[in-house]
N, C-alpha and C. Protein backbone atom coordinates (compact mmCIF):
# COMPACT_ATOMS: atom_id res chain seq x y z
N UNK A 1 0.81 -1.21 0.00
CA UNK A 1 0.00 0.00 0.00
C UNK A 1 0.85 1.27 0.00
N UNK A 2 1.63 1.40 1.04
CA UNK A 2 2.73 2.42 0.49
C UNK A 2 3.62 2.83 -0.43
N UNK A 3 3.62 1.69 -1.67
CA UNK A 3 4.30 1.90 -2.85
C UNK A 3 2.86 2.65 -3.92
N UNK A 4 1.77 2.16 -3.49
CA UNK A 4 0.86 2.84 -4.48
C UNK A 4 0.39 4.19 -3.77
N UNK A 5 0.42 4.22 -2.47
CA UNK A 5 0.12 5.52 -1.90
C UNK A 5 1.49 6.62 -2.85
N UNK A 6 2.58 6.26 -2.75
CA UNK A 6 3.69 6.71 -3.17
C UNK A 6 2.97 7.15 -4.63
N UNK A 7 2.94 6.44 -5.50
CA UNK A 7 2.80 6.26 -6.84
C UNK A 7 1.34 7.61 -7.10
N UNK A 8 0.25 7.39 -6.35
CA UNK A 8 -0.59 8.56 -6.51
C UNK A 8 -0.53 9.58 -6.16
N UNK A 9 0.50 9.58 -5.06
CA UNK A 9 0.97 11.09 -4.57
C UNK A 9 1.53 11.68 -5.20
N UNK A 10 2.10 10.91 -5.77
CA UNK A 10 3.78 11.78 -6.83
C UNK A 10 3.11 11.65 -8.40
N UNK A 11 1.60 11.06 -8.74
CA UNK A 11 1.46 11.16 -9.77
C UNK A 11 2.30 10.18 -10.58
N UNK A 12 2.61 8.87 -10.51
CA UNK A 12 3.92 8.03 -11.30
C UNK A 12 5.19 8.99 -10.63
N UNK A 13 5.46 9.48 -10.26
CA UNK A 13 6.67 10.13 -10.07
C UNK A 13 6.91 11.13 -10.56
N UNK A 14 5.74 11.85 -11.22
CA UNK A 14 5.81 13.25 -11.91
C UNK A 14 6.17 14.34 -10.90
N UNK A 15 6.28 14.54 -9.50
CA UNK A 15 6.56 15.33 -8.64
C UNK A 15 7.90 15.11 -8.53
N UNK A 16 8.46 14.13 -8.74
CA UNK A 16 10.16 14.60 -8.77
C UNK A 16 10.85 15.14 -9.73
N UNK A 17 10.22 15.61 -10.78
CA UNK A 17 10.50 15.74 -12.00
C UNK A 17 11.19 17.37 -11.58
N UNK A 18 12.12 17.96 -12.96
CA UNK A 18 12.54 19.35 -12.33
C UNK A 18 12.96 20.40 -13.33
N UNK A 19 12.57 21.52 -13.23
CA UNK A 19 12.29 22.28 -12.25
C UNK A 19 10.74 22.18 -12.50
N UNK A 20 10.02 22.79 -10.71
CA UNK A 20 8.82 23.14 -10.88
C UNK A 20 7.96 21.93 -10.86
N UNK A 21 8.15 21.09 -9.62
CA UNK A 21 7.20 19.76 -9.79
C UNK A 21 5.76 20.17 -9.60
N UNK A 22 5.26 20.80 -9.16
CA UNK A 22 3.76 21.58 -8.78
C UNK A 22 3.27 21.71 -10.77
N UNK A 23 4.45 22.37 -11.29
CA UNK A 23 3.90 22.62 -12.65
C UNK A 23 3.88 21.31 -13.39
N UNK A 24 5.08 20.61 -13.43
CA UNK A 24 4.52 19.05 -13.80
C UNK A 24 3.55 17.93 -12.89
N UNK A 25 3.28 18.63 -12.57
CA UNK A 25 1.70 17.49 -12.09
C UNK A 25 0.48 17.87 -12.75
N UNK A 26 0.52 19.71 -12.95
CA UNK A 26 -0.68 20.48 -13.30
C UNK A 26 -0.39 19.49 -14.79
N UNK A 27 0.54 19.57 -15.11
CA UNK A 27 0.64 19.33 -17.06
C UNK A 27 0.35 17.41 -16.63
N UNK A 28 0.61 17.32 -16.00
CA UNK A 28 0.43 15.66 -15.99
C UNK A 28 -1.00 15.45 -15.84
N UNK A 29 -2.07 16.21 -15.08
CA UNK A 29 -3.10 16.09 -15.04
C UNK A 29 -4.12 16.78 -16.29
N UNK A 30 -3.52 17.36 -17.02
CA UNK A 30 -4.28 17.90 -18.41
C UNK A 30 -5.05 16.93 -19.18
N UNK A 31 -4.02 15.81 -19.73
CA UNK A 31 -4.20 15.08 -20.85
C UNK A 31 -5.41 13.90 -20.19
N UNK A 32 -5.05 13.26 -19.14
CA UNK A 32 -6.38 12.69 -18.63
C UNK A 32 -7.81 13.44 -18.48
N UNK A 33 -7.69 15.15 -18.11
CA UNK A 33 -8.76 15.33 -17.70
C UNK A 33 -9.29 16.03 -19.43
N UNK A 34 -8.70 16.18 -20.30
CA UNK A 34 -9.11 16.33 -21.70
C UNK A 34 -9.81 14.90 -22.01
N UNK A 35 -9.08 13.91 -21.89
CA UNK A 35 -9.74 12.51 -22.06
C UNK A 35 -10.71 12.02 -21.76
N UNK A 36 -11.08 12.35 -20.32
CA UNK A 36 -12.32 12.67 -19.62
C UNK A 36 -13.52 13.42 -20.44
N UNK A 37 -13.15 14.87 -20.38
CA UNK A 37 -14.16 15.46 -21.23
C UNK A 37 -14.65 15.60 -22.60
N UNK A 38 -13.57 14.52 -23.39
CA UNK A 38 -13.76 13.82 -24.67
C UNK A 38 -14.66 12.98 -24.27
N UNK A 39 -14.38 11.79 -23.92
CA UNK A 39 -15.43 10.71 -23.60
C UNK A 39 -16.65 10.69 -22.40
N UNK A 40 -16.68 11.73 -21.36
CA UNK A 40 -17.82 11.72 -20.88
C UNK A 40 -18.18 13.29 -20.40
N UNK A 41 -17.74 14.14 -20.88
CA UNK A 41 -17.81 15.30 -20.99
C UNK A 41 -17.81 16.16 -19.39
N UNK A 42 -18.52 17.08 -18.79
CA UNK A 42 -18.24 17.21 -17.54
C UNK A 42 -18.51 16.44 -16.42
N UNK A 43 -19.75 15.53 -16.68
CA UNK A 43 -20.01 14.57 -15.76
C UNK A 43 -18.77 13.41 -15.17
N UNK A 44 -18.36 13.27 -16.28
CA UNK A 44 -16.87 12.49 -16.12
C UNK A 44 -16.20 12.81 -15.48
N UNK A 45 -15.76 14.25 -15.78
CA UNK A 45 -14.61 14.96 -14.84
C UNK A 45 -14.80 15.16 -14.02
N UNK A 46 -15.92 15.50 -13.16
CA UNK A 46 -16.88 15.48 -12.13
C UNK A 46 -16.69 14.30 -11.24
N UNK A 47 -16.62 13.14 -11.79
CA UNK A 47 -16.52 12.01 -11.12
C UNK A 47 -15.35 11.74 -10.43
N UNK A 48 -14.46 11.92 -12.20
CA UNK A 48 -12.79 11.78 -11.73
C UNK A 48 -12.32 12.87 -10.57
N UNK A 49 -12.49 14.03 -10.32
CA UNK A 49 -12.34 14.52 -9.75
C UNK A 49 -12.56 14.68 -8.11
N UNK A 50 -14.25 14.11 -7.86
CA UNK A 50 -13.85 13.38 -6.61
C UNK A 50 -12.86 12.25 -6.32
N UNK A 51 -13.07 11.40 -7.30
CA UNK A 51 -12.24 10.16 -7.08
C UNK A 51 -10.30 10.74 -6.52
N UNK A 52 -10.27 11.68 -7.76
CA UNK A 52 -8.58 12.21 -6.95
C UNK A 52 -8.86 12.73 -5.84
N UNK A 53 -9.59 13.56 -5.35
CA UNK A 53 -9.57 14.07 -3.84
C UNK A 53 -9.88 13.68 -3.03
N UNK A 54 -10.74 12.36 -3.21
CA UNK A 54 -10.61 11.51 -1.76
C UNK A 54 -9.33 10.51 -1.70
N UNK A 55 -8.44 10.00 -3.09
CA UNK A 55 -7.56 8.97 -3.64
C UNK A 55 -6.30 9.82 -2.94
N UNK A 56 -6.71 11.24 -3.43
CA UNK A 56 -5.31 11.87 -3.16
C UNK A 56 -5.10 12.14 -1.81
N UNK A 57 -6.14 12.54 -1.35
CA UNK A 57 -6.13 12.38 0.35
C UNK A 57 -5.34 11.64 1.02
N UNK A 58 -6.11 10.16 1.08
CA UNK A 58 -5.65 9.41 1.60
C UNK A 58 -4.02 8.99 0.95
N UNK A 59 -3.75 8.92 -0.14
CA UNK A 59 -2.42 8.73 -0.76
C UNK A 59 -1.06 9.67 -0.38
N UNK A 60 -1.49 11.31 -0.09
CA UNK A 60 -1.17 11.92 0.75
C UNK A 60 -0.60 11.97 2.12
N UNK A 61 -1.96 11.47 2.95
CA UNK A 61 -1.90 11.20 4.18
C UNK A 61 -0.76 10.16 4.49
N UNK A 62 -0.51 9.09 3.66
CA UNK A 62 0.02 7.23 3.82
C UNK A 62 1.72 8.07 3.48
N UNK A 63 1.31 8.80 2.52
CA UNK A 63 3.49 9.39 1.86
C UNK A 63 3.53 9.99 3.04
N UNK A 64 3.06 11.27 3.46
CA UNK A 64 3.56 11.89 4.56
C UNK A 64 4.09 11.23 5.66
N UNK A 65 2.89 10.02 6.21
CA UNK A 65 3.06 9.35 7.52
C UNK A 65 4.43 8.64 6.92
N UNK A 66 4.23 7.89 6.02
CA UNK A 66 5.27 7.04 5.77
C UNK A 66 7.04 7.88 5.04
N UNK A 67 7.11 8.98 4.68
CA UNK A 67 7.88 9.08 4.30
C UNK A 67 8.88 10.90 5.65
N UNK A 68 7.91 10.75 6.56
CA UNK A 68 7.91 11.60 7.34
C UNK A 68 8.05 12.96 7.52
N UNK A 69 7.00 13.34 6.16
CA UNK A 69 7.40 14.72 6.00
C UNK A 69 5.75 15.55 6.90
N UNK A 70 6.20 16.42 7.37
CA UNK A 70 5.49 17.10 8.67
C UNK A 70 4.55 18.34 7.07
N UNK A 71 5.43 19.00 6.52
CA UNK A 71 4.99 20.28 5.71
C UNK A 71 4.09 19.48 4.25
N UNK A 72 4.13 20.45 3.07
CA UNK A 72 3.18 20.11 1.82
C UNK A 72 4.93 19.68 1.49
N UNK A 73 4.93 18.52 1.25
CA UNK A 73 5.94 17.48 0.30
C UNK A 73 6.35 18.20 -0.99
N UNK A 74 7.12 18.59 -1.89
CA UNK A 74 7.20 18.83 -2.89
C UNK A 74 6.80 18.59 -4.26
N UNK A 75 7.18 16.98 -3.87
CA UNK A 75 6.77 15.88 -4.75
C UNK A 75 5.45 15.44 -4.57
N UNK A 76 4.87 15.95 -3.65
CA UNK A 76 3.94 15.39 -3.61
C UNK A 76 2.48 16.60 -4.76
N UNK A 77 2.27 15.82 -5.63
CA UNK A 77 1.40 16.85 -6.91
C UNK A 77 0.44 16.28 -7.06
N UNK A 78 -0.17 15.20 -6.60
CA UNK A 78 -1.48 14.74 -6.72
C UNK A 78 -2.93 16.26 -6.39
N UNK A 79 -2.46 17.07 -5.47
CA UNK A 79 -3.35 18.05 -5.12
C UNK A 79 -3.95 19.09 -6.29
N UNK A 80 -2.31 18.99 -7.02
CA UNK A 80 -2.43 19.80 -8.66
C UNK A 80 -3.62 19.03 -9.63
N UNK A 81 -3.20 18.02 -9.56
CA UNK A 81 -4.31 17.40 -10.37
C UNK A 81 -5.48 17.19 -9.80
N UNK A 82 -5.60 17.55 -9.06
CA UNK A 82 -7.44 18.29 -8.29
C UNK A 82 -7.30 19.38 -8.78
N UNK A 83 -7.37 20.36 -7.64
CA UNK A 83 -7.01 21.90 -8.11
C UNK A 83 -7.36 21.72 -9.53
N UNK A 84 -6.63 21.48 -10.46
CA UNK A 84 -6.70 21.48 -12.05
C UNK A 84 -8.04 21.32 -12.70
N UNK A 85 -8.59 20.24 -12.37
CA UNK A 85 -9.55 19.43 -12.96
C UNK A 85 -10.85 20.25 -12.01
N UNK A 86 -10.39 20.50 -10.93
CA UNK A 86 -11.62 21.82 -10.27
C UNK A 86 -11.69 22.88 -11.02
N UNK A 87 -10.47 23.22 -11.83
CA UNK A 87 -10.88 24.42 -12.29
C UNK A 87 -11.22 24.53 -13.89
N UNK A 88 -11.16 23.08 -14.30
CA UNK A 88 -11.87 22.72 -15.78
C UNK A 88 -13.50 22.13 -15.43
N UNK A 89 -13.94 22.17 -14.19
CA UNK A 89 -15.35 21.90 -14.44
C UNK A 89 -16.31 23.07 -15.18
N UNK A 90 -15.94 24.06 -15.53
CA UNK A 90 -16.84 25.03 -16.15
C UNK A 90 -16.96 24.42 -17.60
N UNK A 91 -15.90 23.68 -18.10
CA UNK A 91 -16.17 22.76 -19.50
C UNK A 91 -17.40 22.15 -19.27
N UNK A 92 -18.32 22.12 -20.82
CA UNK A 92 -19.04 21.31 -20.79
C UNK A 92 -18.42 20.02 -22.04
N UNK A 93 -17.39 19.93 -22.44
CA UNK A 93 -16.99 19.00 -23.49
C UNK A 93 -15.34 19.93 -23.37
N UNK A 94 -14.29 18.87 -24.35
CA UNK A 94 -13.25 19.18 -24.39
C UNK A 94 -13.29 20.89 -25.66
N UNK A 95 -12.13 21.25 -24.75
CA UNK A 95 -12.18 22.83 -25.47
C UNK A 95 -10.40 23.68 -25.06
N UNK A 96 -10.05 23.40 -26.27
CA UNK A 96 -8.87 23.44 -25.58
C UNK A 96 -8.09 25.03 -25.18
N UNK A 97 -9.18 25.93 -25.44
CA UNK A 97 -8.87 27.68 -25.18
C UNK A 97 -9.09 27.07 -23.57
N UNK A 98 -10.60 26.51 -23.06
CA UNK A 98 -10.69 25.88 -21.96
C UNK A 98 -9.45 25.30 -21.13
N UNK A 99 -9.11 24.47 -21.60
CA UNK A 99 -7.75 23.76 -21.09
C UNK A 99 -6.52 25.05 -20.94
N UNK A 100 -6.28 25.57 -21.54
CA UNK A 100 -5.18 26.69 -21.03
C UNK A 100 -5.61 27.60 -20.45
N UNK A 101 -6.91 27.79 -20.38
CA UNK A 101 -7.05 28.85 -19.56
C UNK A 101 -7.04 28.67 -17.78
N UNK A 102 -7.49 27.05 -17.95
CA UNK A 102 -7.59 26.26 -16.68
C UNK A 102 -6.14 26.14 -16.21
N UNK A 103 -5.23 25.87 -17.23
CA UNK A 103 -3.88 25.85 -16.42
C UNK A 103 -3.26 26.86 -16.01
N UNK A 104 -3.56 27.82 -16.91
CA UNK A 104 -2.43 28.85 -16.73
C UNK A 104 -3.38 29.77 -15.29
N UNK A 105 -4.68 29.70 -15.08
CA UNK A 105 -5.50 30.63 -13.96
C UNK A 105 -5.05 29.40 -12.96
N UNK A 106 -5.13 28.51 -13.19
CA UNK A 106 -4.60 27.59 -11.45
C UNK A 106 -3.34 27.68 -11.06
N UNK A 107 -2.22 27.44 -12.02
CA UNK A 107 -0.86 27.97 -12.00
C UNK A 107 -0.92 29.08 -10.84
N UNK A 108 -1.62 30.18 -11.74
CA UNK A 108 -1.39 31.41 -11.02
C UNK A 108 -1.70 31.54 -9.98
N UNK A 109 -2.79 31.31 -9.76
CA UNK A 109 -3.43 31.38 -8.09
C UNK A 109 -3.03 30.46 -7.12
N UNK A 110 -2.13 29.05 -7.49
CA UNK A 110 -1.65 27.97 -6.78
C UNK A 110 -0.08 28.60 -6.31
N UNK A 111 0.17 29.56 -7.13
CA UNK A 111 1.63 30.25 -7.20
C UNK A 111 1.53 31.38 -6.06
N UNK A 112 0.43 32.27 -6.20
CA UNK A 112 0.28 33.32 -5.26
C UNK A 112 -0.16 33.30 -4.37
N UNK A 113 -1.16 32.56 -4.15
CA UNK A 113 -1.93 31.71 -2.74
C UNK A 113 -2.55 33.28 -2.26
N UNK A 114 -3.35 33.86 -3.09
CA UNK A 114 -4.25 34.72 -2.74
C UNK A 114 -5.40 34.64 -1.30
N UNK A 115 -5.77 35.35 -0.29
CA UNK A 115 -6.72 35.31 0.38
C UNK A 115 -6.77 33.86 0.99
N UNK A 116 -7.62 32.93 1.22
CA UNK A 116 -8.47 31.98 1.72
C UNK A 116 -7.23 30.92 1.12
N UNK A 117 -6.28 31.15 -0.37
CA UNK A 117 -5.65 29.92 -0.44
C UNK A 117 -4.62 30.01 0.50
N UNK A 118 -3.63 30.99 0.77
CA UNK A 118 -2.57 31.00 1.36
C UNK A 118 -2.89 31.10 2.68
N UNK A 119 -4.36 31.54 3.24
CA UNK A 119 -4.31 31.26 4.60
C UNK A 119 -4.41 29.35 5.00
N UNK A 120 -5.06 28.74 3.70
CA UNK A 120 -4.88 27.46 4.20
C UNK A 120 -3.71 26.67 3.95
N UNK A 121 -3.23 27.07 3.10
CA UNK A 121 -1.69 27.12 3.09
C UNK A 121 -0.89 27.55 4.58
N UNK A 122 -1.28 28.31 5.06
CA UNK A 122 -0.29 28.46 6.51
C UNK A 122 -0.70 27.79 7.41
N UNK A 123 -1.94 27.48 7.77
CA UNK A 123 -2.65 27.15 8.47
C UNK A 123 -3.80 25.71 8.71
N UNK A 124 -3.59 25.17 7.60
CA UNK A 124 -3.97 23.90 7.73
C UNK A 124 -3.14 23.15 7.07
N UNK A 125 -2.96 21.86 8.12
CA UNK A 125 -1.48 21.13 8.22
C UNK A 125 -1.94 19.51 7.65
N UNK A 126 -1.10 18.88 7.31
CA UNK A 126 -1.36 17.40 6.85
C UNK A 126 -2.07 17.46 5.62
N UNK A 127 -2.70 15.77 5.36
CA UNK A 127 -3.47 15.65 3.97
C UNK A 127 -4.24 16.59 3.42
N UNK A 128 -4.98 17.08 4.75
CA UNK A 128 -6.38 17.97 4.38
C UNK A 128 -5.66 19.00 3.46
N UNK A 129 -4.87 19.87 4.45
CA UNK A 129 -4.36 21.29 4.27
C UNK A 129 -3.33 20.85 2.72
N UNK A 130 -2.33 19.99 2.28
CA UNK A 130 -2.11 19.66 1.55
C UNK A 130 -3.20 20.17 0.35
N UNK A 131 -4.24 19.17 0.09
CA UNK A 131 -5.11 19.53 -1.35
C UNK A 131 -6.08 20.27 -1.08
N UNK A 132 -6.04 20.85 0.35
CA UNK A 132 -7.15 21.98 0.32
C UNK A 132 -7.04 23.58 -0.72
N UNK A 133 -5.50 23.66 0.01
CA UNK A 133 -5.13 25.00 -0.72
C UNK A 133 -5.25 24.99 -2.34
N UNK A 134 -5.06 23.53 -2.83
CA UNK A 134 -4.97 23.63 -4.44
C UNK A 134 -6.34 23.74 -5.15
N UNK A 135 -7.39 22.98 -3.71
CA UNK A 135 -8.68 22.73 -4.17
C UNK A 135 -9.23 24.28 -4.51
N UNK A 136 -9.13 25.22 -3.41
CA UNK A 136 -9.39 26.58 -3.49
C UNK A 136 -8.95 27.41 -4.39
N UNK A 137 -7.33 27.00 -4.99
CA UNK A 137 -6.98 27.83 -5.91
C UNK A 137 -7.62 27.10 -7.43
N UNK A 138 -8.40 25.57 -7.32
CA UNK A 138 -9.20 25.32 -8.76
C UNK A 138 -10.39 26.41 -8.71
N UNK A 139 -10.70 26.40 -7.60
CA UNK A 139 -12.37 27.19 -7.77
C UNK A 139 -12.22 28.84 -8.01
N UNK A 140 -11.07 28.97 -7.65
CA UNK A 140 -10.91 30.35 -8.31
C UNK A 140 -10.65 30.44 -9.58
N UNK A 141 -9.54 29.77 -9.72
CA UNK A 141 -9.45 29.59 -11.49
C UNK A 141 -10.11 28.97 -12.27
N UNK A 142 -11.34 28.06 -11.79
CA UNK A 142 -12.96 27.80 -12.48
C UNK A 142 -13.60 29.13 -12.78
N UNK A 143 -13.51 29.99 -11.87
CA UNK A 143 -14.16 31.50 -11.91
C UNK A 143 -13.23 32.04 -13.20
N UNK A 144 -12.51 32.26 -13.49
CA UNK A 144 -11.32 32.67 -14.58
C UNK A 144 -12.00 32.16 -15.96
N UNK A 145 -11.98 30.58 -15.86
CA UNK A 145 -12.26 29.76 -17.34
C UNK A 145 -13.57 30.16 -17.22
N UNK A 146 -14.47 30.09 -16.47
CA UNK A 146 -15.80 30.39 -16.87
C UNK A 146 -15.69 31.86 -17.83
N UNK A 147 -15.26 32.95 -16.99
CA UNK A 147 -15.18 34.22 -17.81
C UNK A 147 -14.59 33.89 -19.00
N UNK A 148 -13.46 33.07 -19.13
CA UNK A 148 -12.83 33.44 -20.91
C UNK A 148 -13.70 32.56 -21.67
N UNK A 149 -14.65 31.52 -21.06
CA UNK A 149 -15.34 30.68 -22.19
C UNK A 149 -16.62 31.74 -22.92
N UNK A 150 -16.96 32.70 -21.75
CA UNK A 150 -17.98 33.75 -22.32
C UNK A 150 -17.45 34.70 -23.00
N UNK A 151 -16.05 34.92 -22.65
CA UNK A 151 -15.46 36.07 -23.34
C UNK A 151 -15.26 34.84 -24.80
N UNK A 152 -15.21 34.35 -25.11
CA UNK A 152 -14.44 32.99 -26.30
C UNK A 152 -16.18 32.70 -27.18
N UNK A 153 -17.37 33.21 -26.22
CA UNK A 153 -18.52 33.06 -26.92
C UNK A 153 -18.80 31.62 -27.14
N UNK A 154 -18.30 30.74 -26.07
CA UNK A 154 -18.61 29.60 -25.49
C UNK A 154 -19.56 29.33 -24.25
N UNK A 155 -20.45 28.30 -24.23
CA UNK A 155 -21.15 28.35 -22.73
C UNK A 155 -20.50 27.78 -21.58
N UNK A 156 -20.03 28.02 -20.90
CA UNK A 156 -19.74 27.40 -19.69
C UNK A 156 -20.84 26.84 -18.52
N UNK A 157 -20.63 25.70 -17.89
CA UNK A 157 -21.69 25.12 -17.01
C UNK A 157 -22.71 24.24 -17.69
């Protein structure tokens, strides 16, 4: 169990990757969640997306305990690929102005830890606090892609 807790935390090992493992997890989580909204459009991603945040949770929780890191792990990018895929639920089908706009607005706000993200960033510790802060910086940058899909004369939702 701790080799697959390992394996979903790090994404296959995409969090050791370098420079900027936070940014290779976001890009590691693209191409699945495009795949997703090819074949089952937002409902899919919807799904997948709980499935990583309770998967990543606990996968989280098992690296930390087991690999004894107290802070947010480096390597550890499973949270990105929440965060991410939170902030492509305004897709209703694959759209790929959608897709960059989702990366590059989570990037940003996962980078600056604005308001409510960076306070849970200081302040809430372990698994939770881990994919909480990324979860908060998807729903902001859901707010972002929604605007450019209307500005793009696309519907969002």
């Amino acid at each position: 169990m701790d080799r697959l807790a390992r394996a979903l935390a790090t994404v296959l090992g995409t969090g050791f990757l370098k420079p900027g493992p936070g940014t290779m997890g976001t890009i590691a989580g693209l191409a699945p969640a495009g795949l997703l909204l090819q074949l089952g459009g937002r409902p899919a991603l919807a799904v997948g997306t709980v499935l990583v945040i309770l998967l990543g949770t606990w996968a989280t929780a098992r690296y930390m305990r087991t690999s004894g890191s107290v802070e947010d792990p480096q390597e550890v990018v499973i949270d990105e690929v929440a965060g991410l895929w939170l902030a492509l639920l305004p897709l209703a089908s694959f759209d790929w102005i959608g897709l960059l706009a989702g990366f590059v607005a989570f990037r940003l706000f996962d980078i600056w830890k604005p308001g409510p993200v960076g306070w849970v960033d200081r302040n809430v510790h372990g698994a939770v606090g881990v994919m909480l802060d990324d979860m908060i910086a998807g729903l902001f940058a859901a707010l972002c892609v929604t605007g450019v899909l209307v500005l793009f004369g696309r519907q969002p939702w």
